[in-house]
C-alpha atoms as a PDB file:
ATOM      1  CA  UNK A   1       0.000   0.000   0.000  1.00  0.00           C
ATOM      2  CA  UNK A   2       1.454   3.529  -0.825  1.00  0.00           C
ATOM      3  CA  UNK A   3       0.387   6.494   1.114  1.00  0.00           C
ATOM      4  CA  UNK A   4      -0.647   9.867   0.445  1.00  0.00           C
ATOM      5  CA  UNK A   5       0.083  12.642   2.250  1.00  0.00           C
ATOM      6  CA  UNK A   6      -2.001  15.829   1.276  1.00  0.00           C
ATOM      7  CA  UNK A   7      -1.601  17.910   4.225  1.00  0.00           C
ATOM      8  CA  UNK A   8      -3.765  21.052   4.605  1.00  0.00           C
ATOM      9  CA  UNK A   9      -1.825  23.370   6.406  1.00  0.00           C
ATOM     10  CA  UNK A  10       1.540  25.329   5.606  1.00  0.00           C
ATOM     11  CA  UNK A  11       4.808  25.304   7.780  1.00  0.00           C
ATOM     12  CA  UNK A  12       5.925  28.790   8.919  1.00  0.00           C
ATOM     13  CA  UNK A  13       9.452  28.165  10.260  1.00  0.00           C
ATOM     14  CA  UNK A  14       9.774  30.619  13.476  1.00  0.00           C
ATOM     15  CA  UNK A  15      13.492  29.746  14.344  1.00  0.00           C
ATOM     16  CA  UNK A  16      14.740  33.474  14.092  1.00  0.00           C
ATOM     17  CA  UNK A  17      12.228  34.784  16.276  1.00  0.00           C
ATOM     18  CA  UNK A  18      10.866  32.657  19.174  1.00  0.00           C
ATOM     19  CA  UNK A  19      13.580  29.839  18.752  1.00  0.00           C
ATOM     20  CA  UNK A  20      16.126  32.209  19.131  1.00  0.00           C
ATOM     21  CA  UNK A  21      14.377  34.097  22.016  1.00  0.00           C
ATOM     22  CA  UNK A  22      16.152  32.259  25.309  1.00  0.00           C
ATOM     23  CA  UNK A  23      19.328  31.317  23.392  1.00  0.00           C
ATOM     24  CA  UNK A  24      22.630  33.011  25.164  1.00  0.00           C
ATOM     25  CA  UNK A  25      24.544  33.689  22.614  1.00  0.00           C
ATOM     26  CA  UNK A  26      23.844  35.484  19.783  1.00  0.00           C
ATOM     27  CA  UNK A  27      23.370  34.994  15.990  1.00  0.00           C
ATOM     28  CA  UNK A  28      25.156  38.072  13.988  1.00  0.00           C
ATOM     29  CA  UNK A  29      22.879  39.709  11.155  1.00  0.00           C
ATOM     30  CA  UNK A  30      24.320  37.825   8.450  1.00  0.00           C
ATOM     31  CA  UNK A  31      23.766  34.858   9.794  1.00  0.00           C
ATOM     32  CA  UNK A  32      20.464  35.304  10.457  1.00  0.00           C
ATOM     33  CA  UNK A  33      19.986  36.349   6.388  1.00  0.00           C
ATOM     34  CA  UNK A  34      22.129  33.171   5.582  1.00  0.00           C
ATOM     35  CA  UNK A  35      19.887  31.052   7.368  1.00  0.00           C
ATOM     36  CA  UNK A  36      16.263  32.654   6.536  1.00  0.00           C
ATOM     37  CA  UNK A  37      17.552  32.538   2.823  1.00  0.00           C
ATOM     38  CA  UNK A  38      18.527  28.406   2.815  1.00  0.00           C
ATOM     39  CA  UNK A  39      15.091  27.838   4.337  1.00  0.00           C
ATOM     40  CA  UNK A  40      13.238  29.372   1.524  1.00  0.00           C
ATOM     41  CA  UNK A  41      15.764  27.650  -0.628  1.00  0.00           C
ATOM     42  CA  UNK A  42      14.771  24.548   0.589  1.00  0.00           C
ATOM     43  CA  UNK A  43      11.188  25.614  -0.074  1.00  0.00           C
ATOM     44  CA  UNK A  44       9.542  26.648   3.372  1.00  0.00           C
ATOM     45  CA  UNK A  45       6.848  28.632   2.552  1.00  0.00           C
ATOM     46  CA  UNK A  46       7.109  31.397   5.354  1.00  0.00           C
ATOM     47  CA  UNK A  47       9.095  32.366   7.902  1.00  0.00           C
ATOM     48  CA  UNK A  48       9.285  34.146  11.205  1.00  0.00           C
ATOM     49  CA  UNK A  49      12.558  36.772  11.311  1.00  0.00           C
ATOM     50  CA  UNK A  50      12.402  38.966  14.337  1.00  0.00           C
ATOM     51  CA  UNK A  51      11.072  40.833  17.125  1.00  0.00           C
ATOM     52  CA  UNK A  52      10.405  44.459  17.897  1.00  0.00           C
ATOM     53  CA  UNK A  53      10.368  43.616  21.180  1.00  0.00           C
ATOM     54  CA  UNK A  54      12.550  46.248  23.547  1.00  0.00           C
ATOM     55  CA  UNK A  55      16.528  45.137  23.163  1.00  0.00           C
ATOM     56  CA  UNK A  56      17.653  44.853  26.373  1.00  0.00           C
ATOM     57  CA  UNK A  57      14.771  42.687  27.364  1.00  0.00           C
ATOM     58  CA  UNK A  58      15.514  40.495  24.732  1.00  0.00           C
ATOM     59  CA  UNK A  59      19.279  40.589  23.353  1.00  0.00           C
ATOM     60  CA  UNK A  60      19.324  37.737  20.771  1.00  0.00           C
ATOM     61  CA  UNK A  61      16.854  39.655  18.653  1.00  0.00           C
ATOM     62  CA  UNK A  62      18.150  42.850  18.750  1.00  0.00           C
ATOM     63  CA  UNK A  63      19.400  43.127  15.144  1.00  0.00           C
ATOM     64  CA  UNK A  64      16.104  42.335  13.435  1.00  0.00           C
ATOM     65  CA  UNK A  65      15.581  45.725  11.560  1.00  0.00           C
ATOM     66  CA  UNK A  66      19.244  45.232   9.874  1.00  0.00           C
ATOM     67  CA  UNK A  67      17.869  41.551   8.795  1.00  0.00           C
ATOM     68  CA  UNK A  68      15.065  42.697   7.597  1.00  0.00           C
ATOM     69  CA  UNK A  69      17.480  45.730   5.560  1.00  0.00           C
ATOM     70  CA  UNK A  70      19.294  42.913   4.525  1.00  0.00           C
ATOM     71  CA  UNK A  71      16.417  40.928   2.936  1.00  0.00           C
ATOM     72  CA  UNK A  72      14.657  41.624  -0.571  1.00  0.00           C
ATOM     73  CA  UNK A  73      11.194  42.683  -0.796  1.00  0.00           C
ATOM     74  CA  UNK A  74      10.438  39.404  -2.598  1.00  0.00           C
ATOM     75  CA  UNK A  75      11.926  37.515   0.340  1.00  0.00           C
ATOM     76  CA  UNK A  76      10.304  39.818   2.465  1.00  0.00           C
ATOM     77  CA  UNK A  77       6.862  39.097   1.503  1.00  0.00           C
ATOM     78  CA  UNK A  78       7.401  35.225   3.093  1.00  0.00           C
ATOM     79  CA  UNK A  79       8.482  36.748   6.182  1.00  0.00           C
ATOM     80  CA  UNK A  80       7.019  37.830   9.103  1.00  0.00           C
ATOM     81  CA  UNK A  81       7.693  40.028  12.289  1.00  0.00           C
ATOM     82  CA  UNK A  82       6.750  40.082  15.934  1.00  0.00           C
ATOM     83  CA  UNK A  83       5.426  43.047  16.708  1.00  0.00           C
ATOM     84  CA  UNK A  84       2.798  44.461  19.821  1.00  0.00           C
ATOM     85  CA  UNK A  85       2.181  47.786  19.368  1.00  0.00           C
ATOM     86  CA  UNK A  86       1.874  50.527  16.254  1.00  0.00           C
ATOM     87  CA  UNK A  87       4.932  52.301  17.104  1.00  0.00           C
ATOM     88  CA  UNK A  88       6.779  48.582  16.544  1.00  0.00           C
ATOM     89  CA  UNK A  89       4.912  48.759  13.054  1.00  0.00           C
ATOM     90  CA  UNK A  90       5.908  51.555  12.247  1.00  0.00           C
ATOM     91  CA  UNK A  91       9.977  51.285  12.828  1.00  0.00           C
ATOM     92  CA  UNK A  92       9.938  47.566  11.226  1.00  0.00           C
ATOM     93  CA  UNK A  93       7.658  48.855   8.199  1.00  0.00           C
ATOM     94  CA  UNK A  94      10.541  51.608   7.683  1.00  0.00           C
ATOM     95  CA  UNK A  95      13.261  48.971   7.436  1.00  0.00           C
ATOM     96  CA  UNK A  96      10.798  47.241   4.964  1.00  0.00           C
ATOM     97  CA  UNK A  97       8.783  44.736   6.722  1.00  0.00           C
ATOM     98  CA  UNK A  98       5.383  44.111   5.113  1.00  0.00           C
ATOM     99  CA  UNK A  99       4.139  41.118   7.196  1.00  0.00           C
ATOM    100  CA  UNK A 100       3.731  41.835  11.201  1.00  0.00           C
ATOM    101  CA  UNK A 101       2.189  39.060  13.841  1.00  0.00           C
ATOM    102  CA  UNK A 102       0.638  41.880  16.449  1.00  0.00           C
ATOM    103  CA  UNK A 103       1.154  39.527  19.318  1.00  0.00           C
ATOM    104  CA  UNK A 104      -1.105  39.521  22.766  1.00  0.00           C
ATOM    105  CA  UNK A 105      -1.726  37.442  25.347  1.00  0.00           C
ATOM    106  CA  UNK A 106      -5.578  36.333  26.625  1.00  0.00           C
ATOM    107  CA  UNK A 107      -4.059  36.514  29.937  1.00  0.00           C
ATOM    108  CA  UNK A 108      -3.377  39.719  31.690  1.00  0.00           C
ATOM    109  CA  UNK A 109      -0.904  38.608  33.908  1.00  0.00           C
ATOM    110  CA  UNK A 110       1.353  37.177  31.069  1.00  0.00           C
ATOM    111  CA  UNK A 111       0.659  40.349  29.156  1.00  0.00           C
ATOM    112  CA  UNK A 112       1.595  42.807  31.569  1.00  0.00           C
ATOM    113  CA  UNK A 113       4.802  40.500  32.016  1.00  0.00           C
ATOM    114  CA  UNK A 114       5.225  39.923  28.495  1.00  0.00           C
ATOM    115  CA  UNK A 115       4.275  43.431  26.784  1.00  0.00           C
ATOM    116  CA  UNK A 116       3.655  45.430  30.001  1.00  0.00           C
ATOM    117  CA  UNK A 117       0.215  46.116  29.670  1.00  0.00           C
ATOM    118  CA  UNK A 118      -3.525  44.389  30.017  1.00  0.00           C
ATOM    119  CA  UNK A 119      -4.921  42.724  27.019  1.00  0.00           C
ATOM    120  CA  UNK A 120      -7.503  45.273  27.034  1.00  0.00           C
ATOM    121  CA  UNK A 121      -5.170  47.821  25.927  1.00  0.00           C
ATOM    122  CA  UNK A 122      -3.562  45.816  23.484  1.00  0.00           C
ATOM    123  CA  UNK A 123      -7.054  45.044  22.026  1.00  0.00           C
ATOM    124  CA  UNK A 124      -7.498  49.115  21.539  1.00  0.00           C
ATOM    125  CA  UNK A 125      -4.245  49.638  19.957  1.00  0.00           C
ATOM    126  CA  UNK A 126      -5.054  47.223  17.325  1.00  0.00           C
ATOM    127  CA  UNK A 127      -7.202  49.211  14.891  1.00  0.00           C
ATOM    128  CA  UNK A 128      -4.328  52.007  14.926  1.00  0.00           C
ATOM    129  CA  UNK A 129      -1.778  48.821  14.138  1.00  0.00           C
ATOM    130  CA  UNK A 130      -4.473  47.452  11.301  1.00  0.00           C
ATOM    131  CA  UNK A 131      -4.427  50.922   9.842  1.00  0.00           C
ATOM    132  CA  UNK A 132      -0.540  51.475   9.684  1.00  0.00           C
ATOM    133  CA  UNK A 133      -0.010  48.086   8.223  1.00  0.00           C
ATOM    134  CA  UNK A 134      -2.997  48.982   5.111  1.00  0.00           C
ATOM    135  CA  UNK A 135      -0.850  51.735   4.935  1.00  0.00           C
ATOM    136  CA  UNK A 136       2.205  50.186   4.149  1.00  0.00           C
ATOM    137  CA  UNK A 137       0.669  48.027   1.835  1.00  0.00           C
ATOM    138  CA  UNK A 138       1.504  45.092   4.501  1.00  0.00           C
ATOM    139  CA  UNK A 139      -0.590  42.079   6.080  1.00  0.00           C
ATOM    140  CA  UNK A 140      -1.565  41.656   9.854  1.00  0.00           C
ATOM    141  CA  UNK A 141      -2.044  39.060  12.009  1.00  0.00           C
ATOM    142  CA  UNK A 142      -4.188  38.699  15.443  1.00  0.00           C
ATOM    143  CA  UNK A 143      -1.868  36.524  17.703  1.00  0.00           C
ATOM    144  CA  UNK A 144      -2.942  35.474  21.121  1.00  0.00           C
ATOM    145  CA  UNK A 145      -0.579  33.911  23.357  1.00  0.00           C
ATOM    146  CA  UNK A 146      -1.716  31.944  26.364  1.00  0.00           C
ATOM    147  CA  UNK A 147      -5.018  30.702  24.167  1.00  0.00           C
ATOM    148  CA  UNK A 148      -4.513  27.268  26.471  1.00  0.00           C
ATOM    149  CA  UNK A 149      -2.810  28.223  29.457  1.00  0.00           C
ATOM    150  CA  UNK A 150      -1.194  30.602  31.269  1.00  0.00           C
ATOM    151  CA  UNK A 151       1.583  30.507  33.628  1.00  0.00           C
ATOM    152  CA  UNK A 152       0.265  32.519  36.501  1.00  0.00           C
ATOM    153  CA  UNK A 153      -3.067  32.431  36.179  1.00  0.00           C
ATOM    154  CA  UNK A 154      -3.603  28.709  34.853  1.00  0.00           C
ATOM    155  CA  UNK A 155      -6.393  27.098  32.782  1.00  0.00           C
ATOM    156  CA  UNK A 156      -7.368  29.956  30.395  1.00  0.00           C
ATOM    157  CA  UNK A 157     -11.308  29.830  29.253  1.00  0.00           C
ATOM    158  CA  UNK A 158     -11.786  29.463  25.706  1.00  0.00           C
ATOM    159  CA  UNK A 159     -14.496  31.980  25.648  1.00  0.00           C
ATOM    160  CA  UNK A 160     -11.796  34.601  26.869  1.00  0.00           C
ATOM    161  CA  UNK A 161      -9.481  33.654  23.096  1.00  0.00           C
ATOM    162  CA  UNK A 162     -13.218  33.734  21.156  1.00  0.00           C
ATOM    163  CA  UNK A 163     -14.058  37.184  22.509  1.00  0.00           C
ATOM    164  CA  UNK A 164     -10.859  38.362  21.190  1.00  0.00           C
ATOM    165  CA  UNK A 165     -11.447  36.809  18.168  1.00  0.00           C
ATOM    166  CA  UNK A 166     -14.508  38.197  17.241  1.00  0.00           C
ATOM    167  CA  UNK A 167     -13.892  42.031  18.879  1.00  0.00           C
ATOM    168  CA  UNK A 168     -14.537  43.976  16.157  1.00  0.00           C
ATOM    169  CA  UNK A 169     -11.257  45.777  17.244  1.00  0.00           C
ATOM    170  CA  UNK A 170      -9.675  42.895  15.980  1.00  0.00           C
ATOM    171  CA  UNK A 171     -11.773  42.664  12.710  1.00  0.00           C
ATOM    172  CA  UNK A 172      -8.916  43.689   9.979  1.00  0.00           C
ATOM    173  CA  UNK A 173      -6.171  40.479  10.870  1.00  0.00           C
ATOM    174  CA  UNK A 174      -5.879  38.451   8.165  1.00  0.00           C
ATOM    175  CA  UNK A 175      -4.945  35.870  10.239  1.00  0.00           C
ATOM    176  CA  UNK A 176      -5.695  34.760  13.887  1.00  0.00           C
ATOM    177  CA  UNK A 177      -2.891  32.552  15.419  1.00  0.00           C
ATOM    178  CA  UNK A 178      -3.597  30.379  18.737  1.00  0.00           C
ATOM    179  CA  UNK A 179      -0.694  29.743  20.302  1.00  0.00           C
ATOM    180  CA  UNK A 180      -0.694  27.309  23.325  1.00  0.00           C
ATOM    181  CA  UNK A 181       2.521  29.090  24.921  1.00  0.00           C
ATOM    182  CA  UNK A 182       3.678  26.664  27.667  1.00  0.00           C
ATOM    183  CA  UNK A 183       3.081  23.446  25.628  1.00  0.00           C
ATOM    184  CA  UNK A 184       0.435  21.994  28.012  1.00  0.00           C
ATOM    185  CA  UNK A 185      -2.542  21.156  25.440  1.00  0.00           C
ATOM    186  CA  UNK A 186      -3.632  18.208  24.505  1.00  0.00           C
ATOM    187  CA  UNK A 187      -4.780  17.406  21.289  1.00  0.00           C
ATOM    188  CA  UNK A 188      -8.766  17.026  21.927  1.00  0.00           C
ATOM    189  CA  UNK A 189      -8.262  21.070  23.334  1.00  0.00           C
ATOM    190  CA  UNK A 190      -6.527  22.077  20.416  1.00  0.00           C
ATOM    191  CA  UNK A 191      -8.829  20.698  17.845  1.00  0.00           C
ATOM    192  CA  UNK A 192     -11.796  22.527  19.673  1.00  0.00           C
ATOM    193  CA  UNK A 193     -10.297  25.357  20.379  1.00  0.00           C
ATOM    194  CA  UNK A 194      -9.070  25.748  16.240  1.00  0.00           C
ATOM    195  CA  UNK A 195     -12.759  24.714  15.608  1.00  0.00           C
ATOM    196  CA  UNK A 196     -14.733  27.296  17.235  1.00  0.00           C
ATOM    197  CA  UNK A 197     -12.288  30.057  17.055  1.00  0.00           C
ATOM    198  CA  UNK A 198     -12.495  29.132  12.700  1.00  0.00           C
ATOM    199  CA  UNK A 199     -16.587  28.985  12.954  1.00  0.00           C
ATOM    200  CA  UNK A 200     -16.798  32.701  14.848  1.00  0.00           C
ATOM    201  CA  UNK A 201     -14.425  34.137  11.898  1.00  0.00           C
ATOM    202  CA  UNK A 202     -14.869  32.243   8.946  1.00  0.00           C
ATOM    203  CA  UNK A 203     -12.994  34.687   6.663  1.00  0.00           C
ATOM    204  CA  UNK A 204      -9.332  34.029   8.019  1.00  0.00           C
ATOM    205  CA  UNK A 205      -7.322  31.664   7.964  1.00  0.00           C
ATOM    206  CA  UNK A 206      -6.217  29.774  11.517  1.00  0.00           C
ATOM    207  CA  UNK A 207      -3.064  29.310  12.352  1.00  0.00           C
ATOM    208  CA  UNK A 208      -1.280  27.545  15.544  1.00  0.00           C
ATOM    209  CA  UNK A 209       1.522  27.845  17.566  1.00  0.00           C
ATOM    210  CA  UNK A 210       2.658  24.838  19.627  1.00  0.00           C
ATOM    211  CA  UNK A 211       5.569  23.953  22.076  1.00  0.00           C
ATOM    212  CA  UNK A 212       6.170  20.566  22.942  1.00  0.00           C
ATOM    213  CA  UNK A 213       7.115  21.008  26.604  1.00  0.00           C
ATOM    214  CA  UNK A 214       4.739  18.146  27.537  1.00  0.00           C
ATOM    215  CA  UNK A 215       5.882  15.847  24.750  1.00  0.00           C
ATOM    216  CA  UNK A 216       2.275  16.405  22.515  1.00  0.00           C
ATOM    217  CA  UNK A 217       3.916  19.139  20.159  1.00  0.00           C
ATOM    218  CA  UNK A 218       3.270  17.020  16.699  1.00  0.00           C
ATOM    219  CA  UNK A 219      -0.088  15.826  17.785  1.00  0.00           C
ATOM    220  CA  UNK A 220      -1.511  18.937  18.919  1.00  0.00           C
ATOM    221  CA  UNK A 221      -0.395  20.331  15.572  1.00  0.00           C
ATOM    222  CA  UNK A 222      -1.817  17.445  13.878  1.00  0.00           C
ATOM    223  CA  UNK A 223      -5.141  17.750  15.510  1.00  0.00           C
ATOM    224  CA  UNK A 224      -4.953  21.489  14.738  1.00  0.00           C
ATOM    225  CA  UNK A 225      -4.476  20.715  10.974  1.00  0.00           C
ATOM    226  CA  UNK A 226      -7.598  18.219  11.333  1.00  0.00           C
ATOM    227  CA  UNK A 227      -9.348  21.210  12.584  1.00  0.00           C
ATOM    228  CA  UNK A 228      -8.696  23.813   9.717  1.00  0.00           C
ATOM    229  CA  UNK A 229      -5.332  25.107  10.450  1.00  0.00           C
ATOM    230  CA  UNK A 230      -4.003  27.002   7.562  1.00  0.00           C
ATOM    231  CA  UNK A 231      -0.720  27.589   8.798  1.00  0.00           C
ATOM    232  CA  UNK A 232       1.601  25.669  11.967  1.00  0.00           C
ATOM    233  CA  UNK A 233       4.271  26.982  13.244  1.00  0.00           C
ATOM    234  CA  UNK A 234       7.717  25.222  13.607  1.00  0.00           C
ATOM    235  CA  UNK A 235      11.140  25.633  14.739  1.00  0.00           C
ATOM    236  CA  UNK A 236      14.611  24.342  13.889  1.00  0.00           C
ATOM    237  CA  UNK A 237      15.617  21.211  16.347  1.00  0.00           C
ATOM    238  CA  UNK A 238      12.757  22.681  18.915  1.00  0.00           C
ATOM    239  CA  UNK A 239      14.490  25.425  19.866  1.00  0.00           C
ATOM    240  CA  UNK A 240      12.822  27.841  21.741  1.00  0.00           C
ATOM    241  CA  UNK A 241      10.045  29.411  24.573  1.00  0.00           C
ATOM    242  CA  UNK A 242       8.666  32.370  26.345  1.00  0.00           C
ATOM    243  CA  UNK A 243      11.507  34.356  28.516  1.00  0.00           C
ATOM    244  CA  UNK A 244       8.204  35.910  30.087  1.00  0.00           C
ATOM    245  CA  UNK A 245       6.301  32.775  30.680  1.00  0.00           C
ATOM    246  CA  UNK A 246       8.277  30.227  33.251  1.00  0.00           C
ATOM    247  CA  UNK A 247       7.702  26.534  31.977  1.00  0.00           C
ATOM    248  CA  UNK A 248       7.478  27.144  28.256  1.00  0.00           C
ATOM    249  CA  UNK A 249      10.494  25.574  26.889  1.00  0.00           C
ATOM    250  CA  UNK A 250      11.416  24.485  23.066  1.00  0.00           C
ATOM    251  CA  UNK A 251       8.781  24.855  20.063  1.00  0.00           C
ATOM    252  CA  UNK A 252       7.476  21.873  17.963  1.00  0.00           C
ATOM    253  CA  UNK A 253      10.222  20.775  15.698  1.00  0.00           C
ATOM    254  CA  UNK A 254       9.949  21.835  12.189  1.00  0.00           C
ATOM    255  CA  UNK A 255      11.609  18.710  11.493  1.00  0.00           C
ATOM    256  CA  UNK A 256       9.160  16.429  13.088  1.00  0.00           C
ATOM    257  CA  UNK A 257       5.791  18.049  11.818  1.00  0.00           C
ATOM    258  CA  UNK A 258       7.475  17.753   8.267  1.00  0.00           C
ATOM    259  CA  UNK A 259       8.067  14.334   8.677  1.00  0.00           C
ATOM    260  CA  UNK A 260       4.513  14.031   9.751  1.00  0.00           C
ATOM    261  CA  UNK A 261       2.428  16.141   7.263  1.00  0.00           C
ATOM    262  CA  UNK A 262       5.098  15.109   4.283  1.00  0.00           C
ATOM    263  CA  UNK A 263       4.141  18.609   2.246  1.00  0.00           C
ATOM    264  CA  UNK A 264       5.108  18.069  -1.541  1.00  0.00           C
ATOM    265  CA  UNK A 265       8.644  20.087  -1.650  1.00  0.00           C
ATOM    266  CA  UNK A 266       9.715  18.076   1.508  1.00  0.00           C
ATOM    267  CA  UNK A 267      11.960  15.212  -0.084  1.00  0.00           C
ATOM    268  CA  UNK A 268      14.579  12.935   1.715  1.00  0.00           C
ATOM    269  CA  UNK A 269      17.382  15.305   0.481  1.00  0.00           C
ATOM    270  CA  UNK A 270      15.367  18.569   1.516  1.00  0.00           C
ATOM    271  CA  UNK A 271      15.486  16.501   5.393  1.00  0.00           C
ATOM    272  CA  UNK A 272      19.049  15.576   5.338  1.00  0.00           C
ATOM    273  CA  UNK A 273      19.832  19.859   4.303  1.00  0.00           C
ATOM    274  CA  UNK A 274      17.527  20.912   6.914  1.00  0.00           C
ATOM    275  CA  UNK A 275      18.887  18.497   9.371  1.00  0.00           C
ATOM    276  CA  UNK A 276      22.272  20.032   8.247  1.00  0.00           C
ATOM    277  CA  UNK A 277      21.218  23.492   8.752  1.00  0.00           C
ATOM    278  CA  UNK A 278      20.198  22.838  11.905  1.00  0.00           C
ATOM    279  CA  UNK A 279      22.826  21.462  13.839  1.00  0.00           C
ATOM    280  CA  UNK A 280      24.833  23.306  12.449  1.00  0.00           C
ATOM    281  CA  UNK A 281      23.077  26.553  14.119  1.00  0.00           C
ATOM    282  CA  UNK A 282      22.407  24.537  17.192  1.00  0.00           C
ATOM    283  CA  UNK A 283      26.195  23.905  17.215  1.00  0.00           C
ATOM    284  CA  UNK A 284      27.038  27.683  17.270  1.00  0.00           C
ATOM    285  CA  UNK A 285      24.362  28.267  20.040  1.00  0.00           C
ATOM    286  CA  UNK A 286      25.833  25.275  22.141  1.00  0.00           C
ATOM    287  CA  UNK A 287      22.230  24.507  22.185  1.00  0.00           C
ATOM    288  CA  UNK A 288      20.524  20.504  22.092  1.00  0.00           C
ATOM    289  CA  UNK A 289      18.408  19.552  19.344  1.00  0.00           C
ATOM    290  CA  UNK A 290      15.117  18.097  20.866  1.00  0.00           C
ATOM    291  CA  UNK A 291      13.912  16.768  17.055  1.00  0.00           C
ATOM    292  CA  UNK A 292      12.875  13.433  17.275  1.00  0.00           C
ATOM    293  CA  UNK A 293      13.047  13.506  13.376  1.00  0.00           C
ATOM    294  CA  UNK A 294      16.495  14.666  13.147  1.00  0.00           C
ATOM    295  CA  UNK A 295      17.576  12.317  15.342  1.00  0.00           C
ATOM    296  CA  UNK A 296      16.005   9.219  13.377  1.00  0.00           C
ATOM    297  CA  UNK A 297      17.534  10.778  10.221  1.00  0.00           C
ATOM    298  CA  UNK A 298      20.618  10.193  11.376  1.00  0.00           C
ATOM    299  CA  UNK A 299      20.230   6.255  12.616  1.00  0.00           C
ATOM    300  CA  UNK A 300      21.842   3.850  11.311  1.00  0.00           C
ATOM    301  CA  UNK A 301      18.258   2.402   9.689  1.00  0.00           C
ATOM    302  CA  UNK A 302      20.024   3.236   6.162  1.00  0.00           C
ATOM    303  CA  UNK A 303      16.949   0.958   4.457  1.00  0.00           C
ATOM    304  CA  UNK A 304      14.610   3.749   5.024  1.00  0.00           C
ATOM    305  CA  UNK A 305      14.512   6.460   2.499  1.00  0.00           C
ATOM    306  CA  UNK A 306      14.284   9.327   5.155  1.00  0.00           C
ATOM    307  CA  UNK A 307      17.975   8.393   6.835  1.00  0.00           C
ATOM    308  CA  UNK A 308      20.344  10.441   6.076  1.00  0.00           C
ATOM    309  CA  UNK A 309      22.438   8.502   2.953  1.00  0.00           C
ATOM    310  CA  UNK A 310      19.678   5.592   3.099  1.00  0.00           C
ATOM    311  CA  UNK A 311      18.272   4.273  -0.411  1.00  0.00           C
ATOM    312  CA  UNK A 312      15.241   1.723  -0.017  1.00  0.00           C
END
């Protein structure tokens, strides 16, 4: 029996933003263009670049308006940028960002800690962030963070994430992404959650944001894909988590949900580069790689296709 794999949601690679976000030391500008520009190489659809978060808060993404100088408009328009207020619009629009992820927590207590303010006032900044990014010609997205759990205030209601989703406030984001932030979702929460949030706006695309803290990183984003997903997000050898959110550790591997979802440029040579590319990052952070995938890739199983240097 052969199987087909026709997977319904896109990988956004997020290694340059949240992977990078707890790593101590730092990746220099060009190497931060090198890698972005062998992912889309590879063919990863979209990426996540940087953070306009404040500098000193976070130091490894400090240099994210020079790689987003450094990057072409047309590699541009795959990437994306963290962002959580208009004034962070407007400086990475200047250096010629055109995609921003306005990023808020359900949870006030992780949003004061997180952005330093209550996700009421993030909600009212929005339309003023919607209206600088029409003006740059850009694309928006609603992010919440916590949409599971959060870790001071615990079990977050999912009525709290659909009120934000259907505030009119929040009406122009092309996307909505649901990010379960500390990685303690199962999959039956995650495919209700996706669900509901996709039948109370119909119009945009869903997209999720998993850590596998718990060990359930592939199958939540599995059972998010089941539930509409458009777009999951991934990260180089699971690097990653919250600096502002104690007990969120390393994102989903993007190595493991390719393996699982098998999208049609992802070949067993496309694996063995990306497996390349990321150790060889990891190796420069003095960092582990958590990827189950990229671990099995390089067994010595050399029957199976997927190995690296294995022929059936």
């Amino acid at each position: 029996m052969t199987f087909t794999y026709t997977p319904a949601a896109q990988l956004r690679d997020v290694t340059l933003r949240d992977g990078l976000q707890l790593t101590g030391k730092l990746l220099s500008t060009e190497r931060k263009v090198e890698i972005a520009r062998e992912l889309l190489a590879l063919g990863v659809p979209e990426l996540e670049i940087g953070s306009m978060a404040r500098p000193d808060l976070v130091p490894p993404l400090a240099n994210t308006l020079e790689v987003i100088a450094e990057l072409t408009p047309e590699e541009l328009a795959k990437c994306w940028v963290w962002v959580a207020t208009p004034r962070h619009i407007e400086k990475a629009a200047a250096a010629g960002a055109r995609n921003f992820q306005y990023c808020f927590s359900a949870s006030d207590s992780h949003n004061k800690a997180n952005i330093g303010r209550t996700t009421e006032d993030s909600v009212a900044a929005m339309p003023r962030a919607v209206e600088l990014a029409r003006d740059c010609g850009g694309t928006i997205q609603l992010c919440i963070a916590t949409s599971f759990t959060c870790p001071f205030e615990g079990v977050i209601d999912p009525e709290r994430v659909l009120g934000i989703a259907a505030d009119p406030r929040t009406d122009g984001a092309a996307d909505i992404v649901i990010c379960d932030t500390l990685g303690q979702a199962v999959p039956a929460q995650v495919r209700q959650l996706i669900q509901a949030v996709g039948t109370t706006t119909p119009d945009r695309r869903i997209v999720y944001h998993g850590h596998d803290t718990w060990g359930l990183g592939v199958a939540n984003t599995l059972a998010a894909i089941d539930a509409g997903a458009g777009m999951v997000d991934g990260c180089l050898g699971g690097l990653g988590g919250c600096p502002f959110a104690p007990g969120a550790s390393g994102n989903t591997a993007s190595e493991d949900i390719l393996f699982a979802t098998r999208p049609d440029w992802l070949t067993p040579a496309t694996l063995a580069r990306m497996v390349d590319i990321s150790e060889r990052m990891l190796g420069e952070l003095g960092e582990p790689n958590r990827s189950k995938t990229a671990q099995g890739a390089r067994s010595e199983a050399h029957a199976f296709e997927w190995v690296i240097g294995g022929q059936a």
